[in-house]
PDB file of N, CA and C in Angstrom:
ATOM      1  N   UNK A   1     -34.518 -85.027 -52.266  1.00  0.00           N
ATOM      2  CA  UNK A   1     -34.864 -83.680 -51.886  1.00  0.00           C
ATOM      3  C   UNK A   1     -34.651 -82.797 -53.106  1.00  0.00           C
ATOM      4  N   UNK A   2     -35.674 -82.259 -53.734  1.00  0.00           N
ATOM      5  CA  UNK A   2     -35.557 -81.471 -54.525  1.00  0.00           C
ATOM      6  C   UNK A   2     -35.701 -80.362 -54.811  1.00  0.00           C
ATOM      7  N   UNK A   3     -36.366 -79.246 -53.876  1.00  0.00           N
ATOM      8  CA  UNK A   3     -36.472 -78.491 -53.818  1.00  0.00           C
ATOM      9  C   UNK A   3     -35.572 -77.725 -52.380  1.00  0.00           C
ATOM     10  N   UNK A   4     -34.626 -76.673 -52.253  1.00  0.00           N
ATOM     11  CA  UNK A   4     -34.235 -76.153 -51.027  1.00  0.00           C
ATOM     12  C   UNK A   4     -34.315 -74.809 -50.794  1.00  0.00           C
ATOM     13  N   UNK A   5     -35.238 -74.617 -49.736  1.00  0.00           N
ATOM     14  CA  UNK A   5     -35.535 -73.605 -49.494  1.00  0.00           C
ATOM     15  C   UNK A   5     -34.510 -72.397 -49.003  1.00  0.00           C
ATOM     16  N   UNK A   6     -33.281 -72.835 -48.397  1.00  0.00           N
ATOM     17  CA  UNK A   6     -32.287 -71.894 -47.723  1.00  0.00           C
ATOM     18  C   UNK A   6     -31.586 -72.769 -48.237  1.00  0.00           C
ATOM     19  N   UNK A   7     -29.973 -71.650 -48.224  1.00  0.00           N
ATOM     20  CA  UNK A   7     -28.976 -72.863 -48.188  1.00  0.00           C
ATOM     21  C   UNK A   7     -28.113 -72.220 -46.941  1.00  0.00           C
ATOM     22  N   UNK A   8     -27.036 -73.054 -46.619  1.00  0.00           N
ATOM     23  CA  UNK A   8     -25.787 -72.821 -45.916  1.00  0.00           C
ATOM     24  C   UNK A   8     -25.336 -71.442 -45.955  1.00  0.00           C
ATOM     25  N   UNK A   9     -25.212 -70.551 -45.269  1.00  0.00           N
ATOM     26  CA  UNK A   9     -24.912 -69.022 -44.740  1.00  0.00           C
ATOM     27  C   UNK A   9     -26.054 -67.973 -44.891  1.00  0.00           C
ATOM     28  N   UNK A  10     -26.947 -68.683 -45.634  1.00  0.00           N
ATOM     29  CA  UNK A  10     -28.361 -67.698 -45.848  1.00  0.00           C
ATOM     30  C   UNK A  10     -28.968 -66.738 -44.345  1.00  0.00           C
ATOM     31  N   UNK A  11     -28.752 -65.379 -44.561  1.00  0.00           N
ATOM     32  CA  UNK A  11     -29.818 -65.209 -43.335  1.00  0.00           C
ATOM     33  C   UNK A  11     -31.274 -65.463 -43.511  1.00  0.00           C
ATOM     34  N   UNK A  12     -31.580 -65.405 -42.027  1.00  0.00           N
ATOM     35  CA  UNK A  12     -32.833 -66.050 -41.516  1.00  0.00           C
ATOM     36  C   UNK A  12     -33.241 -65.385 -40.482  1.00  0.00           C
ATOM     37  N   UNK A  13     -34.447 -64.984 -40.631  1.00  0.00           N
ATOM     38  CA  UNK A  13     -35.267 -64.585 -39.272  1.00  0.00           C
ATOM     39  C   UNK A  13     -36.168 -65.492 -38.813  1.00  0.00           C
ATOM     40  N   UNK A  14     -36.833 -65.673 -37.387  1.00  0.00           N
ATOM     41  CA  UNK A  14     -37.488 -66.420 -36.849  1.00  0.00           C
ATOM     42  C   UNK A  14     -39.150 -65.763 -37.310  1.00  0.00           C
ATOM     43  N   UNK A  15     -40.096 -66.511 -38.148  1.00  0.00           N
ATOM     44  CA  UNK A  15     -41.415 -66.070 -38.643  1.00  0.00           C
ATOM     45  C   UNK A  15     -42.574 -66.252 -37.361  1.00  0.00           C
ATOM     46  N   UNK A  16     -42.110 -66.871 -36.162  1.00  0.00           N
ATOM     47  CA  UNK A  16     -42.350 -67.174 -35.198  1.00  0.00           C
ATOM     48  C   UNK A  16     -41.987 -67.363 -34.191  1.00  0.00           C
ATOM     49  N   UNK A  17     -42.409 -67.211 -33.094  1.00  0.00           N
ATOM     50  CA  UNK A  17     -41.296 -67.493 -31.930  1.00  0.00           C
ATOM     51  C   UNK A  17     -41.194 -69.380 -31.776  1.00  0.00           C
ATOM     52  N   UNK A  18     -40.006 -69.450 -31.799  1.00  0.00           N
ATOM     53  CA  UNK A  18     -39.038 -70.589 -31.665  1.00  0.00           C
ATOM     54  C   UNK A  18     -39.199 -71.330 -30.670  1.00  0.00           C
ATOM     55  N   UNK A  19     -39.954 -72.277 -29.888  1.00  0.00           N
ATOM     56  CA  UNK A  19     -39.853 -72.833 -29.088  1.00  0.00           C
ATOM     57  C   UNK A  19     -39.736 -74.576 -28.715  1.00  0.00           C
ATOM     58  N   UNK A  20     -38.602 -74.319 -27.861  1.00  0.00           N
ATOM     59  CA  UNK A  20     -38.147 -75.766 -26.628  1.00  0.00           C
ATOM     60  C   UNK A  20     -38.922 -76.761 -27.103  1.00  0.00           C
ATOM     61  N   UNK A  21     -38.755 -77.966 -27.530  1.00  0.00           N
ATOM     62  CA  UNK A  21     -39.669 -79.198 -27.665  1.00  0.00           C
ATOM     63  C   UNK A  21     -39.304 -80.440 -26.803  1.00  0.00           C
ATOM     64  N   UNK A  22     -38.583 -79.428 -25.929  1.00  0.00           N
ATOM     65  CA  UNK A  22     -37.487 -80.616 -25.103  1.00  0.00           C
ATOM     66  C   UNK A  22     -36.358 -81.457 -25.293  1.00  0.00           C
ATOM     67  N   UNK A  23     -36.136 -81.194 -26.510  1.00  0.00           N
ATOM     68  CA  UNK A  23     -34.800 -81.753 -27.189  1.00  0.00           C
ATOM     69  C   UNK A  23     -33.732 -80.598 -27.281  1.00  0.00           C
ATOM     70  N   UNK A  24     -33.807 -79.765 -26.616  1.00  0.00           N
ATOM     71  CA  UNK A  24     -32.961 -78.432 -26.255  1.00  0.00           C
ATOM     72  C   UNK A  24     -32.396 -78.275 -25.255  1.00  0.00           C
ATOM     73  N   UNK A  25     -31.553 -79.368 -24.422  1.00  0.00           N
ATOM     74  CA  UNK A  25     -31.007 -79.224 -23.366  1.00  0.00           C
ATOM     75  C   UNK A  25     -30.246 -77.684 -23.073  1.00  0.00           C
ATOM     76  N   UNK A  26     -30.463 -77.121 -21.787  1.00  0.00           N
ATOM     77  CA  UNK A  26     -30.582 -75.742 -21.199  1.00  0.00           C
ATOM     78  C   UNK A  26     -30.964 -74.645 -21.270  1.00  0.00           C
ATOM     79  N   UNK A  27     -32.304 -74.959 -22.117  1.00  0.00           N
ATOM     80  CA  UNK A  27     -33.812 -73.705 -21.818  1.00  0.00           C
ATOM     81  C   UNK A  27     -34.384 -74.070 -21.016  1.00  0.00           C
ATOM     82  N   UNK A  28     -34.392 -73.168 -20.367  1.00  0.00           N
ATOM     83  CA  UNK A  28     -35.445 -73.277 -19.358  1.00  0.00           C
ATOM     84  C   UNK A  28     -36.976 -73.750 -19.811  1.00  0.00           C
ATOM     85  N   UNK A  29     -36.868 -74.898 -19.539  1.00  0.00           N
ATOM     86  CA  UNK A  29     -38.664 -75.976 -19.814  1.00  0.00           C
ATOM     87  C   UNK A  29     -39.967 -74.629 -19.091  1.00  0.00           C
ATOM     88  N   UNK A  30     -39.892 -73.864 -18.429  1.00  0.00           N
ATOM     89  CA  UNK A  30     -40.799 -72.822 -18.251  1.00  0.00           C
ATOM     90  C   UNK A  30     -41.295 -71.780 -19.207  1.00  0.00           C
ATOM     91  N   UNK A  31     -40.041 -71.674 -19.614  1.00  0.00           N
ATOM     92  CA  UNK A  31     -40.161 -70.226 -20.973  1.00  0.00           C
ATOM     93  C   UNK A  31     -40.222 -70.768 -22.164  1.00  0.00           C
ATOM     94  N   UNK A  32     -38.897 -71.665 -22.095  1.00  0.00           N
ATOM     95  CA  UNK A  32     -38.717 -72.407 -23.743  1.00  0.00           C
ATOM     96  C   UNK A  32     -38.678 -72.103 -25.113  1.00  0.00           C
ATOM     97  N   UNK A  33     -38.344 -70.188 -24.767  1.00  0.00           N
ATOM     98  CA  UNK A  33     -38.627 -69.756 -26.166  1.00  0.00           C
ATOM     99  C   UNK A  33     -36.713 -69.862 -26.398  1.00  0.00           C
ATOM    100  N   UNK A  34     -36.246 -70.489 -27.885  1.00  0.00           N
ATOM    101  CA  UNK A  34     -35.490 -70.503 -27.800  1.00  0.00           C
ATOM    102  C   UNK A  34     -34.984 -69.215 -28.636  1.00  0.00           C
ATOM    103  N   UNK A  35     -35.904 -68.450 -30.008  1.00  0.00           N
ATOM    104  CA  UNK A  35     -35.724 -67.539 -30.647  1.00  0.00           C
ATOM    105  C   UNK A  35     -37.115 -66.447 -30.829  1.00  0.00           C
ATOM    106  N   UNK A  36     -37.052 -65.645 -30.332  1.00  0.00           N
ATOM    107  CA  UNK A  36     -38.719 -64.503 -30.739  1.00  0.00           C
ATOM    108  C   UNK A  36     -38.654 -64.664 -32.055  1.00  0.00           C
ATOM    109  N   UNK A  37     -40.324 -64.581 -31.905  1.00  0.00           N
ATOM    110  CA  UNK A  37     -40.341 -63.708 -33.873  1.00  0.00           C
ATOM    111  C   UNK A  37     -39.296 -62.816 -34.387  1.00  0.00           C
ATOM    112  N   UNK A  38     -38.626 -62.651 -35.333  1.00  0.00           N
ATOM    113  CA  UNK A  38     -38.293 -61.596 -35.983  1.00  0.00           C
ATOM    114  C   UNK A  38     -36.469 -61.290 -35.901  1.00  0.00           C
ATOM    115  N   UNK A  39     -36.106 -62.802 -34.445  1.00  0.00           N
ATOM    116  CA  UNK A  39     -34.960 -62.705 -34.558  1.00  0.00           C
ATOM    117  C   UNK A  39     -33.986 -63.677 -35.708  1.00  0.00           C
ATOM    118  N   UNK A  40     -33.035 -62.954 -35.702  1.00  0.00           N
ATOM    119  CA  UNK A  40     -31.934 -63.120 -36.783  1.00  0.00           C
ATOM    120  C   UNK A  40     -31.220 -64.445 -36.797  1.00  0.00           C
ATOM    121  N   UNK A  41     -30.866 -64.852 -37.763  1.00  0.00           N
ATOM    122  CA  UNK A  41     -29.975 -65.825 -37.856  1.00  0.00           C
ATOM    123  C   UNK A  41     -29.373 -66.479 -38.811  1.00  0.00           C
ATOM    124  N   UNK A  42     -28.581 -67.410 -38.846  1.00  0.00           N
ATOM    125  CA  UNK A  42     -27.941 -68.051 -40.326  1.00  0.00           C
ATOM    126  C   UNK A  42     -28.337 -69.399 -40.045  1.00  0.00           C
ATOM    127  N   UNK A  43     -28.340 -70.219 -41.591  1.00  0.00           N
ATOM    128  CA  UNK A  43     -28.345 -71.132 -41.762  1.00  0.00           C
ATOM    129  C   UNK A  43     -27.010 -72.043 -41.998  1.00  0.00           C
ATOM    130  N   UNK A  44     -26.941 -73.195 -41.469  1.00  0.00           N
ATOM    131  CA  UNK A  44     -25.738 -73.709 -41.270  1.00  0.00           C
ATOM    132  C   UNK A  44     -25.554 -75.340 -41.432  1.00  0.00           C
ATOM    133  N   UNK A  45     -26.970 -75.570 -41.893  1.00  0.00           N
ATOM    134  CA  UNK A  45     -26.237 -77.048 -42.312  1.00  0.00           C
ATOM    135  C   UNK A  45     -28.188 -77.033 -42.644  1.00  0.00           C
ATOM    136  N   UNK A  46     -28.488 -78.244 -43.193  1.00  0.00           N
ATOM    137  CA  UNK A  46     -30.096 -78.769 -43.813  1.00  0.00           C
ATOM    138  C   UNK A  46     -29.920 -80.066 -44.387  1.00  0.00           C
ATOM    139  N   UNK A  47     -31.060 -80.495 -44.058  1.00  0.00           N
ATOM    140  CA  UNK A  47     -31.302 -81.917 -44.505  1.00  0.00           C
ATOM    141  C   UNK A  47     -32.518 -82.596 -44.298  1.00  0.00           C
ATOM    142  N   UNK A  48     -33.032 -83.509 -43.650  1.00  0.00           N
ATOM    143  CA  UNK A  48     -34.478 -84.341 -44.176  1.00  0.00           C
ATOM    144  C   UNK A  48     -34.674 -84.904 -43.136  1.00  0.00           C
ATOM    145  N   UNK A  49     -35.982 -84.911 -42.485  1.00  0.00           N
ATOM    146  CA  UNK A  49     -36.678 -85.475 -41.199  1.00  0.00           C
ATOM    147  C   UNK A  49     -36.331 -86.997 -41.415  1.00  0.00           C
ATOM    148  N   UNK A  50     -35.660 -87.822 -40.407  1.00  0.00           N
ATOM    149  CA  UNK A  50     -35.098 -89.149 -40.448  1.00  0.00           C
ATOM    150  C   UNK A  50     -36.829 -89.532 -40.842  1.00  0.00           C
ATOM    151  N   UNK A  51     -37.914 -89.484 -40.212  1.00  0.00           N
ATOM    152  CA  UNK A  51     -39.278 -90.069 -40.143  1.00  0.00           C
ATOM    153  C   UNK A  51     -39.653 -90.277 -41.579  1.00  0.00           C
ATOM    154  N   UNK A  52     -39.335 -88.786 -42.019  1.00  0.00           N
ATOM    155  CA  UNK A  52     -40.327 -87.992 -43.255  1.00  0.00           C
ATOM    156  C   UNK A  52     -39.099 -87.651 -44.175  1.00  0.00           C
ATOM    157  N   UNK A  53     -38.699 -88.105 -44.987  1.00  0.00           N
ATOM    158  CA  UNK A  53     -37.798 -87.585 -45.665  1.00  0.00           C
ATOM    159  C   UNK A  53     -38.447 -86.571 -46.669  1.00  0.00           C
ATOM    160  N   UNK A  54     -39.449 -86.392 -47.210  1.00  0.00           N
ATOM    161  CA  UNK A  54     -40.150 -84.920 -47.603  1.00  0.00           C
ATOM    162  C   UNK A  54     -39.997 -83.728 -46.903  1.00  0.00           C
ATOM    163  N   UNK A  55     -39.864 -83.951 -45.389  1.00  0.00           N
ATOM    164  CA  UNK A  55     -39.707 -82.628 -44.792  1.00  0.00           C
ATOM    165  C   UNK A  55     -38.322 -82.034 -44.393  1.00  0.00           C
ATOM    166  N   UNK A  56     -38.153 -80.642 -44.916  1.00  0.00           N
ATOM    167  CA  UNK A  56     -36.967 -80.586 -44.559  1.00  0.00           C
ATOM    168  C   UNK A  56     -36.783 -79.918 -43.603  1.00  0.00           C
ATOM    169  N   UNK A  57     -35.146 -79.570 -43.142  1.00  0.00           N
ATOM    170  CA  UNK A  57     -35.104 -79.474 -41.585  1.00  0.00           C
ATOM    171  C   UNK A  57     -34.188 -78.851 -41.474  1.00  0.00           C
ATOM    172  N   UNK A  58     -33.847 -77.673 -41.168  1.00  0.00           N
ATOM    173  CA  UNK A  58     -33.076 -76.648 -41.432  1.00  0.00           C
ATOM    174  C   UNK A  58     -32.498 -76.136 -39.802  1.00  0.00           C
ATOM    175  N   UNK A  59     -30.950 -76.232 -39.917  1.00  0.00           N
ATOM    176  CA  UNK A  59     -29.725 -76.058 -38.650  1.00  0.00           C
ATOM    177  C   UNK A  59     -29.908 -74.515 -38.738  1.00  0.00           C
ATOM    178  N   UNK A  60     -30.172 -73.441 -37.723  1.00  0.00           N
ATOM    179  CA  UNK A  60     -30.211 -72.266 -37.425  1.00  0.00           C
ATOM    180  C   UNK A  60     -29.486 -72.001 -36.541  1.00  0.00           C
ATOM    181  N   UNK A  61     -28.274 -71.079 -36.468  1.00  0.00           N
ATOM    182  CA  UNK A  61     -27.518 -70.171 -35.242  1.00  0.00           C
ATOM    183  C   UNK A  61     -28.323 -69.088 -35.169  1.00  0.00           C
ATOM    184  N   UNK A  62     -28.783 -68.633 -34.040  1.00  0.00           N
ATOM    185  CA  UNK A  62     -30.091 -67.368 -34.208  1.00  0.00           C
ATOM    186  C   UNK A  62     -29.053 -66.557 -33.143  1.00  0.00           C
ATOM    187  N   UNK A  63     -28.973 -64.990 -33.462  1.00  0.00           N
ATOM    188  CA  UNK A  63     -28.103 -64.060 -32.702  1.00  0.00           C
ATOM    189  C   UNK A  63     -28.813 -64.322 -30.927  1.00  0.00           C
ATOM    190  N   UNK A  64     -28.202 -64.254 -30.048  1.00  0.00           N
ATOM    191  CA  UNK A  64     -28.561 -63.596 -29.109  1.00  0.00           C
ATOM    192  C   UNK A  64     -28.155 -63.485 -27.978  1.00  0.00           C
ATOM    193  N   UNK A  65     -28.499 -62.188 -27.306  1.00  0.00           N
ATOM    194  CA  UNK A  65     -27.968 -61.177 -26.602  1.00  0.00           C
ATOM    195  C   UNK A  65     -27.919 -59.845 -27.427  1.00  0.00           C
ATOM    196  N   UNK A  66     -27.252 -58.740 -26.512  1.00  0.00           N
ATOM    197  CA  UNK A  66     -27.223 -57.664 -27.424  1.00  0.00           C
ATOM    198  C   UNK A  66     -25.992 -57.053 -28.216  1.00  0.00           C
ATOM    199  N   UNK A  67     -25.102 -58.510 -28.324  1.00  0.00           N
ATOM    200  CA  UNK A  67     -23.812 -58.255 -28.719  1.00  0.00           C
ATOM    201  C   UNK A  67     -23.412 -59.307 -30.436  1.00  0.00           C
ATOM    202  N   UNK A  68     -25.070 -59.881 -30.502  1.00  0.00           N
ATOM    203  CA  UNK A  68     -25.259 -60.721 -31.585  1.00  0.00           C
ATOM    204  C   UNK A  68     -24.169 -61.859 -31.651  1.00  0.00           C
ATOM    205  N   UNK A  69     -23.553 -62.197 -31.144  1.00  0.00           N
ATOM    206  CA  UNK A  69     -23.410 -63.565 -31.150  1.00  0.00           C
ATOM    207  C   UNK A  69     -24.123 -64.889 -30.955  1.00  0.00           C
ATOM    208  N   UNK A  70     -23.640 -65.677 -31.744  1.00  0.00           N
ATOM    209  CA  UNK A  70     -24.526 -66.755 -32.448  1.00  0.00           C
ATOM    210  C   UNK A  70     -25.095 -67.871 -31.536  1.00  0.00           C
ATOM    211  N   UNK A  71     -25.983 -68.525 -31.272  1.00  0.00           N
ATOM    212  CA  UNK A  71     -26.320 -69.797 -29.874  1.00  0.00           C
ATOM    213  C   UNK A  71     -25.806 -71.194 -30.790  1.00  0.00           C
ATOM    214  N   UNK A  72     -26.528 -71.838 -30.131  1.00  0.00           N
ATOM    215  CA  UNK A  72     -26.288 -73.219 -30.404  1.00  0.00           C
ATOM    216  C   UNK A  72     -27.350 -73.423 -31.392  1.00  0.00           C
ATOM    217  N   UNK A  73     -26.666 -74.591 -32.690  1.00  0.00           N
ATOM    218  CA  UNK A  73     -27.306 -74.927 -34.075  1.00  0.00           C
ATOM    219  C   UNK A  73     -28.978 -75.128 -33.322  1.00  0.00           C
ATOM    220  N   UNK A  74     -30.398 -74.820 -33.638  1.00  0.00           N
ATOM    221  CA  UNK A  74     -31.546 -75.672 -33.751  1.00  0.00           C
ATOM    222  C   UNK A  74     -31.961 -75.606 -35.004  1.00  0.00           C
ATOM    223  N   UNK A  75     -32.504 -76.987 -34.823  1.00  0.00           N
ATOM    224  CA  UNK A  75     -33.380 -77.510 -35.826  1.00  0.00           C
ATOM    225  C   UNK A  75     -34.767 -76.893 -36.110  1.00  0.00           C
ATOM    226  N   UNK A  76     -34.946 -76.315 -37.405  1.00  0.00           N
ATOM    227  CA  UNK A  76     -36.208 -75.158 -37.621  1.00  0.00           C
ATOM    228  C   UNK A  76     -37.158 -75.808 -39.138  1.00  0.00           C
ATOM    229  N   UNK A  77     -38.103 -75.472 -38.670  1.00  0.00           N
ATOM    230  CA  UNK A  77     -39.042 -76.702 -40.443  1.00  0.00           C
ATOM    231  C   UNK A  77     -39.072 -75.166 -41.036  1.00  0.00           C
ATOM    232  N   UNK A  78     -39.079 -75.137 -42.663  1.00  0.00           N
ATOM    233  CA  UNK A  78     -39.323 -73.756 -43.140  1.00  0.00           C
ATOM    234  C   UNK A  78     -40.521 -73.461 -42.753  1.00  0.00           C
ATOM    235  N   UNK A  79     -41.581 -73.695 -42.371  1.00  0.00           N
ATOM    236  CA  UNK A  79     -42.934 -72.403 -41.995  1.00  0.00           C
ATOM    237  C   UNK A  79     -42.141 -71.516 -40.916  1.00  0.00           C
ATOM    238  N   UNK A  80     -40.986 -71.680 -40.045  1.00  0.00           N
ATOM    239  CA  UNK A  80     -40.650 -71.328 -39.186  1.00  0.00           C
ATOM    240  C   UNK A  80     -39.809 -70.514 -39.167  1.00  0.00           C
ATOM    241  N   UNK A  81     -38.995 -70.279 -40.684  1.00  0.00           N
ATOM    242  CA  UNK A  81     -37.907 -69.247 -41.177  1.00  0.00           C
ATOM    243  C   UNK A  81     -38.887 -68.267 -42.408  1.00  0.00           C
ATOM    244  N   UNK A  82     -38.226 -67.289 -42.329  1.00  0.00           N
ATOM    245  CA  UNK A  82     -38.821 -65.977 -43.611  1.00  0.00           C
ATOM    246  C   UNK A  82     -37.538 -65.429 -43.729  1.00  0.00           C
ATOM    247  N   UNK A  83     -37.084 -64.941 -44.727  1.00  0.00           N
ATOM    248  CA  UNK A  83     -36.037 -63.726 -45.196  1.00  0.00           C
ATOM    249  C   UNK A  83     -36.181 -62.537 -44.993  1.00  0.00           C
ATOM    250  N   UNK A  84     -37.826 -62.452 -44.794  1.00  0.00           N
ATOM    251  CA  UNK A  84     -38.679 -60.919 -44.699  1.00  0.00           C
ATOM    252  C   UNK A  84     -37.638 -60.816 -43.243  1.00  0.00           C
ATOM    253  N   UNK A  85     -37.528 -59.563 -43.232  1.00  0.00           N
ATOM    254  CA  UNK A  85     -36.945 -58.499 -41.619  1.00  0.00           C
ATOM    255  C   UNK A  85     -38.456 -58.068 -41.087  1.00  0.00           C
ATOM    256  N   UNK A  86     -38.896 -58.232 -40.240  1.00  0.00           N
ATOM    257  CA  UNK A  86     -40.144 -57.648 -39.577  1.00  0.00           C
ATOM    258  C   UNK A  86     -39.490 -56.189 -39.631  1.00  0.00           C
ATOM    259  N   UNK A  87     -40.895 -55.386 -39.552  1.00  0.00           N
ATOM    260  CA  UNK A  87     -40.488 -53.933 -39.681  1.00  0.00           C
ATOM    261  C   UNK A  87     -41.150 -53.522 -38.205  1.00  0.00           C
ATOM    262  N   UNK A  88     -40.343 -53.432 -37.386  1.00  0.00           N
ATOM    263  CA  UNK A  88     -40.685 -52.144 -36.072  1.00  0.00           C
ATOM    264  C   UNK A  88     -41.794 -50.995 -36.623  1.00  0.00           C
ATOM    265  N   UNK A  89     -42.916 -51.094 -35.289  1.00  0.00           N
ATOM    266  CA  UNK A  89     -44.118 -50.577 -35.894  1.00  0.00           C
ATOM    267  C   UNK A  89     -43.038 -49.193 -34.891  1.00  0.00           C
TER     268      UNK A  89
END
């Protein structure tokens, strides 16, 4: 792996909304969004698709609620993280 896109404590926003692939035990399989676009988070651990070792695969705590505390680590591919803050139209 030679190139890394985030490292360990980096914030992170969601460039997309985040969703359930079923390997997310307790989202609701109806909604399945686990993070909206634009929400916040840190990076907390990264490493390499067991399949694909080219792709990397990045551990996200994303805030939520309205008291910003952190959820449970998911697994996010970078098209799926930005540094950009969306700007409220």
């Amino acid at each position: 792996m030679e190139k890394i896109q985030y490292e360990v404590g980096d914030m992170v926003f969601a460039a997309e909304d985040i969703l359930n692939d079923g390997g997310m035990p307790g989202i609701d399989e109806e909604e399945g969004l686990i993070a909206a676009a634009g929400t916040r988070g840190v990076v907390v651990h990264f490493g390499v698709a067991e399949m694909d070792e080219t792709q990397e695969i990045y551990l996200v705590q994303f805030e939520n609620g309205p008291d910003g505390n952190l959820g449970n680590p998911v697994g996010c591919l970078p098209e799926e993280l930005t540094q950009e803050e969306a700007i409220s139209a």
